[in-house]
C-alpha atoms as a PDB file:
ATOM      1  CA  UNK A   1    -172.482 110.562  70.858  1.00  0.00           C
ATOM      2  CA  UNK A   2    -171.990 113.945  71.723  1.00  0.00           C
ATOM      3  CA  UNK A   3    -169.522 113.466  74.681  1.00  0.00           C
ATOM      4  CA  UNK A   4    -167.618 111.377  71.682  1.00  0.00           C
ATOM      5  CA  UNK A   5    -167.577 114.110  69.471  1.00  0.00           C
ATOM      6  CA  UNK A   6    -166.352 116.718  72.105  1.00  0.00           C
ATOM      7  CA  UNK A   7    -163.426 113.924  73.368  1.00  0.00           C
ATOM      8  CA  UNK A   8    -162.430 113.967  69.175  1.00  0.00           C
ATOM      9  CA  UNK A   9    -162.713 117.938  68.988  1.00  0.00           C
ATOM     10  CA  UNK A  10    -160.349 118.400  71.712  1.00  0.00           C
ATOM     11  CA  UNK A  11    -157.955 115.994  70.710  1.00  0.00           C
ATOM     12  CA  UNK A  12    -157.903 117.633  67.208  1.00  0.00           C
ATOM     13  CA  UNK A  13    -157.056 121.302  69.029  1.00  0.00           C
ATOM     14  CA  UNK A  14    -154.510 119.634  71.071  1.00  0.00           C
ATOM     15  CA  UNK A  15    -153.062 117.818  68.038  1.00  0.00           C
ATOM     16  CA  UNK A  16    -152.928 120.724  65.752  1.00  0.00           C
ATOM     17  CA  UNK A  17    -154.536 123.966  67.450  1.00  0.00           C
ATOM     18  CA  UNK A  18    -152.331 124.088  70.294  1.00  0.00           C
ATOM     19  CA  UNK A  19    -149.117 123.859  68.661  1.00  0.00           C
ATOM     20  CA  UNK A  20    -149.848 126.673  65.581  1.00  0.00           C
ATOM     21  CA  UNK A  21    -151.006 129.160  68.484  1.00  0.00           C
ATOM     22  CA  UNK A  22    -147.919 128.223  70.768  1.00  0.00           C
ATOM     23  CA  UNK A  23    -145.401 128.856  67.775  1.00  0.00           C
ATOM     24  CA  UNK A  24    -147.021 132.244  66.994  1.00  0.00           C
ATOM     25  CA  UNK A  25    -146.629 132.945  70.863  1.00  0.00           C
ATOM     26  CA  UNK A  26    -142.538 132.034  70.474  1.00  0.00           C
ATOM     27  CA  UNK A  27    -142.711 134.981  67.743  1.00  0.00           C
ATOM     28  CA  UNK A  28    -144.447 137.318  69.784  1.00  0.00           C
ATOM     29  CA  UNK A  29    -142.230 137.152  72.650  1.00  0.00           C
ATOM     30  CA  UNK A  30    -140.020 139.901  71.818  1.00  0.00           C
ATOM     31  CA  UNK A  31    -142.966 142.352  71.898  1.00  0.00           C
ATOM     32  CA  UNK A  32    -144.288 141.560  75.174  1.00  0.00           C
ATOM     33  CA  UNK A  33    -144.738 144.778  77.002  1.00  0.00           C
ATOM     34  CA  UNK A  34    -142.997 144.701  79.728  1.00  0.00           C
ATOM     35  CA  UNK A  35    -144.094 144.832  83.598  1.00  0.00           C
ATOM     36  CA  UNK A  36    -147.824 144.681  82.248  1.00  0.00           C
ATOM     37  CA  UNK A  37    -150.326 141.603  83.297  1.00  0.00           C
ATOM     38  CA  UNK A  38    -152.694 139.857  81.679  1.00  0.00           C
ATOM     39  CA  UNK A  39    -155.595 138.211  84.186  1.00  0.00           C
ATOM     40  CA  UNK A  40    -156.930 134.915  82.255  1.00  0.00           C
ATOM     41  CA  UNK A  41    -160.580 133.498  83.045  1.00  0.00           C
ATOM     42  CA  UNK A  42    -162.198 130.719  81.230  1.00  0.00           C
ATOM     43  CA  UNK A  43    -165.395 131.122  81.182  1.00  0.00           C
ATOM     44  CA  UNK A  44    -168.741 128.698  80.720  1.00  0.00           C
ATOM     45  CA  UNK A  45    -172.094 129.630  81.044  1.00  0.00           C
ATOM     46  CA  UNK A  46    -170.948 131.356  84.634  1.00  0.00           C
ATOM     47  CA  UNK A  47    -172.149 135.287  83.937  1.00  0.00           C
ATOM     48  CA  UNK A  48    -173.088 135.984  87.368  1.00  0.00           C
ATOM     49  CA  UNK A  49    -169.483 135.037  88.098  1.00  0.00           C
ATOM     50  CA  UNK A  50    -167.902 136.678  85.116  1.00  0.00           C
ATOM     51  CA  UNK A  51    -169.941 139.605  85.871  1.00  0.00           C
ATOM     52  CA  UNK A  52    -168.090 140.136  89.457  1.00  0.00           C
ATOM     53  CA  UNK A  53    -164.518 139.350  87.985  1.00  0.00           C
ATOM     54  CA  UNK A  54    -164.900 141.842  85.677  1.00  0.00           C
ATOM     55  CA  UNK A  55    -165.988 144.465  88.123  1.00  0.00           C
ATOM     56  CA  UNK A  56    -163.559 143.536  90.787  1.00  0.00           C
ATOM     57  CA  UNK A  57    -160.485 142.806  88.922  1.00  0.00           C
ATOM     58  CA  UNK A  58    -159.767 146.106  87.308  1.00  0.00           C
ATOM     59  CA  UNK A  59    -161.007 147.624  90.319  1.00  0.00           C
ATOM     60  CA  UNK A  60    -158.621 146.462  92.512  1.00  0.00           C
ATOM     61  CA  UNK A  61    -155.152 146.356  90.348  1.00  0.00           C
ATOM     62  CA  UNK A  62    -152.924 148.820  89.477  1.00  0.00           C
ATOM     63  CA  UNK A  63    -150.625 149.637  86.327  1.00  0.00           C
ATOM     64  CA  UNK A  64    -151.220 148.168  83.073  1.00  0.00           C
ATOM     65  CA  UNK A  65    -153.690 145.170  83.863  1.00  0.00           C
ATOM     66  CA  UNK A  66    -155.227 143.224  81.034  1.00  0.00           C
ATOM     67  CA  UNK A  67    -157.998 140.787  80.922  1.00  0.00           C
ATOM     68  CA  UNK A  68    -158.676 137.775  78.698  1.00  0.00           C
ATOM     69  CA  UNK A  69    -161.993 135.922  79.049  1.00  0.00           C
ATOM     70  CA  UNK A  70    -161.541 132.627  76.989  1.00  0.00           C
ATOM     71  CA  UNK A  71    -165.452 131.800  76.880  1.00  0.00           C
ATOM     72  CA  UNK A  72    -166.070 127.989  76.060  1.00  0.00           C
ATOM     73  CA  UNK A  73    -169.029 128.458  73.644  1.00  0.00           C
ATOM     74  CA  UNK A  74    -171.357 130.006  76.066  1.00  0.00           C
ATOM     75  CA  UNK A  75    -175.023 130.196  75.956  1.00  0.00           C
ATOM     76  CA  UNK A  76    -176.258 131.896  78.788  1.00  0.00           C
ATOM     77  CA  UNK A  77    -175.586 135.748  77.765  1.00  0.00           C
ATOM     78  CA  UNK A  78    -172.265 135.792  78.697  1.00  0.00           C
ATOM     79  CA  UNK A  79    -171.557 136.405  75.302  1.00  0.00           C
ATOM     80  CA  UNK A  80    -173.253 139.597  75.167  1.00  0.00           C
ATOM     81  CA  UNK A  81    -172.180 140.547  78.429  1.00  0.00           C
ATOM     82  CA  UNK A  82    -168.606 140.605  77.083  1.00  0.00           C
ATOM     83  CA  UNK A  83    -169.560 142.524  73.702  1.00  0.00           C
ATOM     84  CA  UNK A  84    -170.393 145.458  75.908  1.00  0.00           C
ATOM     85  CA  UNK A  85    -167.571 145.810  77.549  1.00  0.00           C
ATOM     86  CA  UNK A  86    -164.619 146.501  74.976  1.00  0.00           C
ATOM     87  CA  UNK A  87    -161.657 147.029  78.055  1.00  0.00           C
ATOM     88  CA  UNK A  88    -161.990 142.409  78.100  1.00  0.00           C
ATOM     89  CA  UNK A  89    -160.816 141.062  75.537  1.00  0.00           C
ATOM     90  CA  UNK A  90    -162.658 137.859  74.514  1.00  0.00           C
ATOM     91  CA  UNK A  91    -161.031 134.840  72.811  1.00  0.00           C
ATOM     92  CA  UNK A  92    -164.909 132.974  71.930  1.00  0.00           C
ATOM     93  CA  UNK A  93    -164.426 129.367  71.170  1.00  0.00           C
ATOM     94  CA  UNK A  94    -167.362 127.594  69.034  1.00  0.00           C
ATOM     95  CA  UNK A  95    -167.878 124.953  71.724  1.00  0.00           C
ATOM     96  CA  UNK A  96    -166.726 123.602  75.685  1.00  0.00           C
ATOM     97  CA  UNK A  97    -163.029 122.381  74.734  1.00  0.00           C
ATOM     98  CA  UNK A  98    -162.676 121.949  78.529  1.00  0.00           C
ATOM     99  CA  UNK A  99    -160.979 124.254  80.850  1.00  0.00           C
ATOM    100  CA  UNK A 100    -157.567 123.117  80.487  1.00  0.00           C
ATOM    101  CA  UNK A 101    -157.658 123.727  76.840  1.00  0.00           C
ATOM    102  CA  UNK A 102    -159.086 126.896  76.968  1.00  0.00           C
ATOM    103  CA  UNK A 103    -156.242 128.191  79.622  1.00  0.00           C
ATOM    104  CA  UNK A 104    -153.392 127.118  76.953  1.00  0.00           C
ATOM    105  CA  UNK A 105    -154.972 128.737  74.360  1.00  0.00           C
ATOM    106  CA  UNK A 106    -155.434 131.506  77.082  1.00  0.00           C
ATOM    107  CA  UNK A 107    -152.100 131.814  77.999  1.00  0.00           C
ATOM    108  CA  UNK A 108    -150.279 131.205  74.503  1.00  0.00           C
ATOM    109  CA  UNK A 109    -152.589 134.731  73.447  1.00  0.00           C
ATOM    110  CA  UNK A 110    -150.969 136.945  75.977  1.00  0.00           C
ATOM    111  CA  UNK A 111    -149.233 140.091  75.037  1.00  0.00           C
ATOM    112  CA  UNK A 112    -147.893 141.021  78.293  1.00  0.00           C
ATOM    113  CA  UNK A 113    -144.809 140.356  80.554  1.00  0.00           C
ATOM    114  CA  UNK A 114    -146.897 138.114  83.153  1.00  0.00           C
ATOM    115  CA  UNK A 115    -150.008 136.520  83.174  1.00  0.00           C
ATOM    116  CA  UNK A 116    -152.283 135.430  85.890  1.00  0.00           C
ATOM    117  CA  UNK A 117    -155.013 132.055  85.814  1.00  0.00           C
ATOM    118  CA  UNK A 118    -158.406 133.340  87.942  1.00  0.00           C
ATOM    119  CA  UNK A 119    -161.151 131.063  88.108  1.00  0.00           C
ATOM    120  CA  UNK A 120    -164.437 132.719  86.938  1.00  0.00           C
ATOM    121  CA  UNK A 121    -166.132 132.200  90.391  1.00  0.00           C
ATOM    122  CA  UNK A 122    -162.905 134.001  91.848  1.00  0.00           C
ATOM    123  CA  UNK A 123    -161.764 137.629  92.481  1.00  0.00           C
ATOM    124  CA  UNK A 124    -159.547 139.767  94.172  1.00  0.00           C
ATOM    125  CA  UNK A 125    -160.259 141.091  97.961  1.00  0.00           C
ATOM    126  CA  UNK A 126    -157.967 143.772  98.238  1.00  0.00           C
ATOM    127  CA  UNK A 127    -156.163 145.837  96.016  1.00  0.00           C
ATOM    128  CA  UNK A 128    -152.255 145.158  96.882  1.00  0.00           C
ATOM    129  CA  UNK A 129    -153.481 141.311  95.427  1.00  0.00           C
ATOM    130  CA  UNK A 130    -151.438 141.433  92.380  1.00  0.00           C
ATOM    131  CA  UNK A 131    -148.389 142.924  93.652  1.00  0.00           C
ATOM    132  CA  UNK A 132    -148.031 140.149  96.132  1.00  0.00           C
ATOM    133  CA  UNK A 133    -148.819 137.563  93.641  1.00  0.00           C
ATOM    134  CA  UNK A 134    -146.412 138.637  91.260  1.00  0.00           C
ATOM    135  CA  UNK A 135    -143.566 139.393  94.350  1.00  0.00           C
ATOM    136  CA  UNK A 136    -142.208 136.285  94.238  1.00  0.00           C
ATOM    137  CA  UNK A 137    -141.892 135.960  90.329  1.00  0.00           C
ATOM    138  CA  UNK A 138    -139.766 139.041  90.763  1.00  0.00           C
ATOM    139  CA  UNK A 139    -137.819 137.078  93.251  1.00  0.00           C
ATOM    140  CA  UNK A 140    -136.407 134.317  91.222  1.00  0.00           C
ATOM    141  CA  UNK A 141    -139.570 131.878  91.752  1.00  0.00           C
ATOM    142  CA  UNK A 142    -141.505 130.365  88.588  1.00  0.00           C
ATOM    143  CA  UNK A 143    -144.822 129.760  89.391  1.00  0.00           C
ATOM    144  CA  UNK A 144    -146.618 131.832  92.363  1.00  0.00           C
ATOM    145  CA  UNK A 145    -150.511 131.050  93.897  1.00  0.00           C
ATOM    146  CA  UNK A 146    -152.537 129.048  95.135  1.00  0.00           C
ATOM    147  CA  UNK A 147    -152.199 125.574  97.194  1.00  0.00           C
ATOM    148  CA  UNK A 148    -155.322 123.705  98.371  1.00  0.00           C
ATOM    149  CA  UNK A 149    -154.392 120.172  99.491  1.00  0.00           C
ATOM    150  CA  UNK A 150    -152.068 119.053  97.161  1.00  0.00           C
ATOM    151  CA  UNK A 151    -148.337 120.671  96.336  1.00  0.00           C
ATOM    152  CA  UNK A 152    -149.069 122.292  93.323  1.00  0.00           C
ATOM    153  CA  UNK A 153    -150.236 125.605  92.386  1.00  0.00           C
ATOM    154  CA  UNK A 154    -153.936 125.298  91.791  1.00  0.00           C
ATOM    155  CA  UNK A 155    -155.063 127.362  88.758  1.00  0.00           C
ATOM    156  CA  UNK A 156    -157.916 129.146  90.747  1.00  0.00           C
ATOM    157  CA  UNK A 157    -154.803 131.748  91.443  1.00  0.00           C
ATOM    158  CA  UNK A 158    -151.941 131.104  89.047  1.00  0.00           C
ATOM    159  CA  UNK A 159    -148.943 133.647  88.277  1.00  0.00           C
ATOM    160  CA  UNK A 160    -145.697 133.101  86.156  1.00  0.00           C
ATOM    161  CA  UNK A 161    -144.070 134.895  83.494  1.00  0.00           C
ATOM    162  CA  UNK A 162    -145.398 134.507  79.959  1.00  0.00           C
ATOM    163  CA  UNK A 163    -142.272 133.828  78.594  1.00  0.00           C
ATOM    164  CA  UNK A 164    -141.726 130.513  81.084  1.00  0.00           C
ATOM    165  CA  UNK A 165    -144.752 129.498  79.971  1.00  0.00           C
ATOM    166  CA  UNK A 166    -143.674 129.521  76.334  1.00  0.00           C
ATOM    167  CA  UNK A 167    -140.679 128.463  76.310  1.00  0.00           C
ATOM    168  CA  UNK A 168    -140.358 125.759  78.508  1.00  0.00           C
ATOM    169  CA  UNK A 169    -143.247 124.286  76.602  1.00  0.00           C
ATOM    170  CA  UNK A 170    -146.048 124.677  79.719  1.00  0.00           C
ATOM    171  CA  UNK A 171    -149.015 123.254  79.763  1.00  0.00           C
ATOM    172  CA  UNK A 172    -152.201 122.901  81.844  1.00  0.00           C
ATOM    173  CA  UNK A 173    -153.850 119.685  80.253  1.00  0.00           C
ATOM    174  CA  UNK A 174    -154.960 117.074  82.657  1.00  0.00           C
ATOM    175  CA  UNK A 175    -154.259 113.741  83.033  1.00  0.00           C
ATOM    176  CA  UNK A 176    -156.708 113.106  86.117  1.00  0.00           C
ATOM    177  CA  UNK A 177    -156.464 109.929  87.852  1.00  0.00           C
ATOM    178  CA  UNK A 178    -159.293 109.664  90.641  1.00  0.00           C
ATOM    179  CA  UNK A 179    -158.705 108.662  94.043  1.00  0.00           C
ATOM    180  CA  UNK A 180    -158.694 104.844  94.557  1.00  0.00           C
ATOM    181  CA  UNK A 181    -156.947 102.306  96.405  1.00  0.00           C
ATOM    182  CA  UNK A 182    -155.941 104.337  99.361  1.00  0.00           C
ATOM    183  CA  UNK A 183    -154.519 106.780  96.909  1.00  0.00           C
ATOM    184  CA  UNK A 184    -155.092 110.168  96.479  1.00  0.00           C
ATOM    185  CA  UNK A 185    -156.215 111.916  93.182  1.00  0.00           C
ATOM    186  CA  UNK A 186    -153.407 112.842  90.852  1.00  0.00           C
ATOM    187  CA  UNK A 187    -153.127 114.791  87.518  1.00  0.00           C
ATOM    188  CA  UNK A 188    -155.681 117.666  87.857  1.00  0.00           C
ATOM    189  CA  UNK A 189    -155.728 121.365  86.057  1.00  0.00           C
ATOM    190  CA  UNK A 190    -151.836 122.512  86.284  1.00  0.00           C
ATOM    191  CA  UNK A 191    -150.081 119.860  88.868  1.00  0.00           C
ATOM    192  CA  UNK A 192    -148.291 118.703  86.110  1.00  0.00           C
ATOM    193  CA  UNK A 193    -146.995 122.075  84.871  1.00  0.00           C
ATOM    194  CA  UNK A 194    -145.745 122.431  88.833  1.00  0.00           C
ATOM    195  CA  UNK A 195    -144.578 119.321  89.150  1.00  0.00           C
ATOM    196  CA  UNK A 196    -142.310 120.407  85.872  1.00  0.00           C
ATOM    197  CA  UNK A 197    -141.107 123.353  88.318  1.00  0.00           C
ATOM    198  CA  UNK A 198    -141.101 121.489  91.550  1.00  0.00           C
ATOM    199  CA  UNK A 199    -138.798 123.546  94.006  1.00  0.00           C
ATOM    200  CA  UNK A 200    -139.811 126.402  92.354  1.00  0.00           C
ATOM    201  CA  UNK A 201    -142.686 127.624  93.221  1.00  0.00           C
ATOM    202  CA  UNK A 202    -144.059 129.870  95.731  1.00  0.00           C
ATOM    203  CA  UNK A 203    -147.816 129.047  97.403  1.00  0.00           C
ATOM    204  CA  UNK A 204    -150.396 131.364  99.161  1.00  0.00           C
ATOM    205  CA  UNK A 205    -152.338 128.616 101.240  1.00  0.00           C
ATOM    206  CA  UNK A 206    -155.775 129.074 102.893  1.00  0.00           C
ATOM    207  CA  UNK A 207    -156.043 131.479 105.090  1.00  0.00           C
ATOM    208  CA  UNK A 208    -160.212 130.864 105.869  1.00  0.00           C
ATOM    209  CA  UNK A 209    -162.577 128.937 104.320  1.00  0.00           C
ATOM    210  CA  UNK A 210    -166.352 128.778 105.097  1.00  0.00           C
ATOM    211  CA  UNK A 211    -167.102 125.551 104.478  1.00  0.00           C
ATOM    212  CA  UNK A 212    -168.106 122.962 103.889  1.00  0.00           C
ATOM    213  CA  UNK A 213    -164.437 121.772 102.978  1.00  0.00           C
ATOM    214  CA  UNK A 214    -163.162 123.564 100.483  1.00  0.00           C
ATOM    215  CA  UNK A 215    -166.695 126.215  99.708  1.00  0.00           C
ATOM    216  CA  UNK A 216    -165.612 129.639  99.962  1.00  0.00           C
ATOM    217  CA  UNK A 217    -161.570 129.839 100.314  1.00  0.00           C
ATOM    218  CA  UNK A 218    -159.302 132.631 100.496  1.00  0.00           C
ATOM    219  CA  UNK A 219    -155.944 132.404  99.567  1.00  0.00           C
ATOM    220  CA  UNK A 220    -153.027 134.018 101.123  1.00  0.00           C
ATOM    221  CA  UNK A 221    -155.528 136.638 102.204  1.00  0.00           C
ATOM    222  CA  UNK A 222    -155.837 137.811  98.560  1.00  0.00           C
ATOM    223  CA  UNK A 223    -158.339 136.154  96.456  1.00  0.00           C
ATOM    224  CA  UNK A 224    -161.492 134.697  97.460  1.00  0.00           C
ATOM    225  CA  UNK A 225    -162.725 131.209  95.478  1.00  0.00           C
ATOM    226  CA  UNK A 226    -165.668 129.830  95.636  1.00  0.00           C
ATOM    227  CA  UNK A 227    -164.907 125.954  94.923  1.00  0.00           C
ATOM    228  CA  UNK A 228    -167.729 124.124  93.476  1.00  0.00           C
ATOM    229  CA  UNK A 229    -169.395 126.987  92.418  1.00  0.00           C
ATOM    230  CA  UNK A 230    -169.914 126.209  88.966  1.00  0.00           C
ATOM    231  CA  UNK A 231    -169.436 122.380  89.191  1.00  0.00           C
ATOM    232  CA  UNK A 232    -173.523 121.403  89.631  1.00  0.00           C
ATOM    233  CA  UNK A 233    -174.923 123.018  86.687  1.00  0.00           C
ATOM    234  CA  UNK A 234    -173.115 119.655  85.354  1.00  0.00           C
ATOM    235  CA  UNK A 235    -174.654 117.328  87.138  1.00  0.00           C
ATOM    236  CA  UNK A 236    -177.671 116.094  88.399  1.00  0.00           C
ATOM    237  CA  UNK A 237    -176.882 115.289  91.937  1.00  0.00           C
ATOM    238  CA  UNK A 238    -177.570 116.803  94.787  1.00  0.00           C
ATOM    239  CA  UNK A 239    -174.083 116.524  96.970  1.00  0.00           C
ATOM    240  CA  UNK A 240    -170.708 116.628  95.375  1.00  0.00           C
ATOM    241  CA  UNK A 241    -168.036 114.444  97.225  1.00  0.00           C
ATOM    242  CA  UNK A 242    -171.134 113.033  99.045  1.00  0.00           C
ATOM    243  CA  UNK A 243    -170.969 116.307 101.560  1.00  0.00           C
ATOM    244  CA  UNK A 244    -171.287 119.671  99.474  1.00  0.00           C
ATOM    245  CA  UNK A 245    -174.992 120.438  98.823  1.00  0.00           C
ATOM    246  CA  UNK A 246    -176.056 122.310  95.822  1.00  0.00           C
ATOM    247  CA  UNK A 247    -177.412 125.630  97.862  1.00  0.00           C
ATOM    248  CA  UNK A 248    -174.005 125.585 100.285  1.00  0.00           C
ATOM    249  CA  UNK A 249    -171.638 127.547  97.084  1.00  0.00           C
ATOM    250  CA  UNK A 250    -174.450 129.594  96.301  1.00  0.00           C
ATOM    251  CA  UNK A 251    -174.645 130.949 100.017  1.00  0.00           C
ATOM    252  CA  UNK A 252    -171.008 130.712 100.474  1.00  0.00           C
ATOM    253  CA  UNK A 253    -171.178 133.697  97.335  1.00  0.00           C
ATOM    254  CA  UNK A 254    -173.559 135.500  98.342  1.00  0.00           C
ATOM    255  CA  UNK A 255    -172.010 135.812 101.890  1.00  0.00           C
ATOM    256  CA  UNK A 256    -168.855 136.409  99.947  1.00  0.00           C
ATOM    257  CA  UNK A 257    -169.817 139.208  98.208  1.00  0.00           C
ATOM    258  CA  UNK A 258    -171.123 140.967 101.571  1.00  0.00           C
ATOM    259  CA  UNK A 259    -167.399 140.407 103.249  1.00  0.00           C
ATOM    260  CA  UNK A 260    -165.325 141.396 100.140  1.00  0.00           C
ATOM    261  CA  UNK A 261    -167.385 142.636  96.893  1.00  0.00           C
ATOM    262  CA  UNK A 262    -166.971 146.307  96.496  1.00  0.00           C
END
């Protein structure tokens, strides 16, 4: 009943929510301050994550760098967290509307010139992070970040323009299809919006990973992720993909943290 309820939620907010916020972003474009960045995180009962984005982030970017935590109704303090730290700005939602609902809603409340995706359970590891990721914006491309294993930007490191994003009607809702038949997955967080600007876009791949697969991967040498990290508090499994054990994020972080945290 209640996973009904959510599914009829969400497709209310993409039915009506989604459009009213994007049309008031359209209006705001003409006051987006220009060369400033916005750093979106969608957030869900992750606060030890949150807590080291929001250290790390402003610590390592320079100029005017803003940060938007869209928090999917959490219950875990991250609420509070947030309320003591007035430099985030917080866009609570009453309940989990999923992540790719949360990043529209994200997105369409930016007030800068560029904005950048970050998974919670990411962060910077060196300061020259957001120059590079925004580089190749500058240089004509329309999407800039991360690429894991399929060719599309992954939304764990995502950079356009906010304008694009607008106007060309962007959006990061999934249609997931899972792997079957010999066929790979299809349809996850954001391949659709790069599929929209295929030739376009500009990828940092891996340049380490700890393991296993995809636990613990850094990205053109500027952020770290931490894949998985925040994927078993939703289930009661031990593996996930039948290979990544619940304890193997949790070291990967706290190894993480030793190599890059501050």
């Amino acid at each position: 009943m209640r996973h009904r309820l959510r599914n009829v939620v969400r497709s209310l907010a993409w039915a009506l929510v989604v459009p009213a916020v994007r049309a008031r972003a359209r209006r705001r474009l003409p006051r987006l301050a220009p060369g400033a960045v916005t750093v979106v995180t969608v957030n869900w009962n992750s606060r030890e994550y949150l807590t080291t984005l929001l250290q790390l982030v402003p610590l390592r970017s320079h100029g005017d760098v803003r940060i938007l935590v869209v928090d999917n109704g959490s219950r875990d303090g991250s609420r509070e967290l947030l309320a003591g730290l007035p430099a985030a700005r917080t866009l609570a939602l009453p309940v989990n509307l999923g992540h790719d609902l949360a990043l529209d809603l994200g997105f369409l409340s930016v007030e800068t010139e560029f904005v950048v995706a970050l998974d919670v359970d990411a962060f910077p590891v060196h300061d020259r992070w957001l120059d590079e990721l925004l580089e190749p914006l500058r240089a004509g491309s329309a999407i800039s970040g991360a690429r894991l294993n399929r060719n599309y930007v992954h939304p764990c490191c995502l950079a356009m323009r906010t304008e694009r994003f607008v106007v060309h009607r962007h959006s990061f809702r999934e249609h997931y299809v899972p792997r079957r038949d010999g066929r790979d997955a299809s349809g996850d967080i954001g391949e659709e919006l790069s599929g929209r600007e295929a030739g376009n876009l500009h990828f940092f791949n891996p340049t380490s990973q700890r393991g296993p697969g995809d636990v613990g991967t850094v990205f053109g040498g500027l952020v770290y992720h931490n894949f998985y990290s925040t994927r078993f508090g939703a289930t009661r499994d031990d593996t996930l993909d039948g290979r990544v054990h619940r304890d193997d994020p949790a070291a990967a972080w706290r190894e993480a943290l030793e190599r890059y945290g501050a």
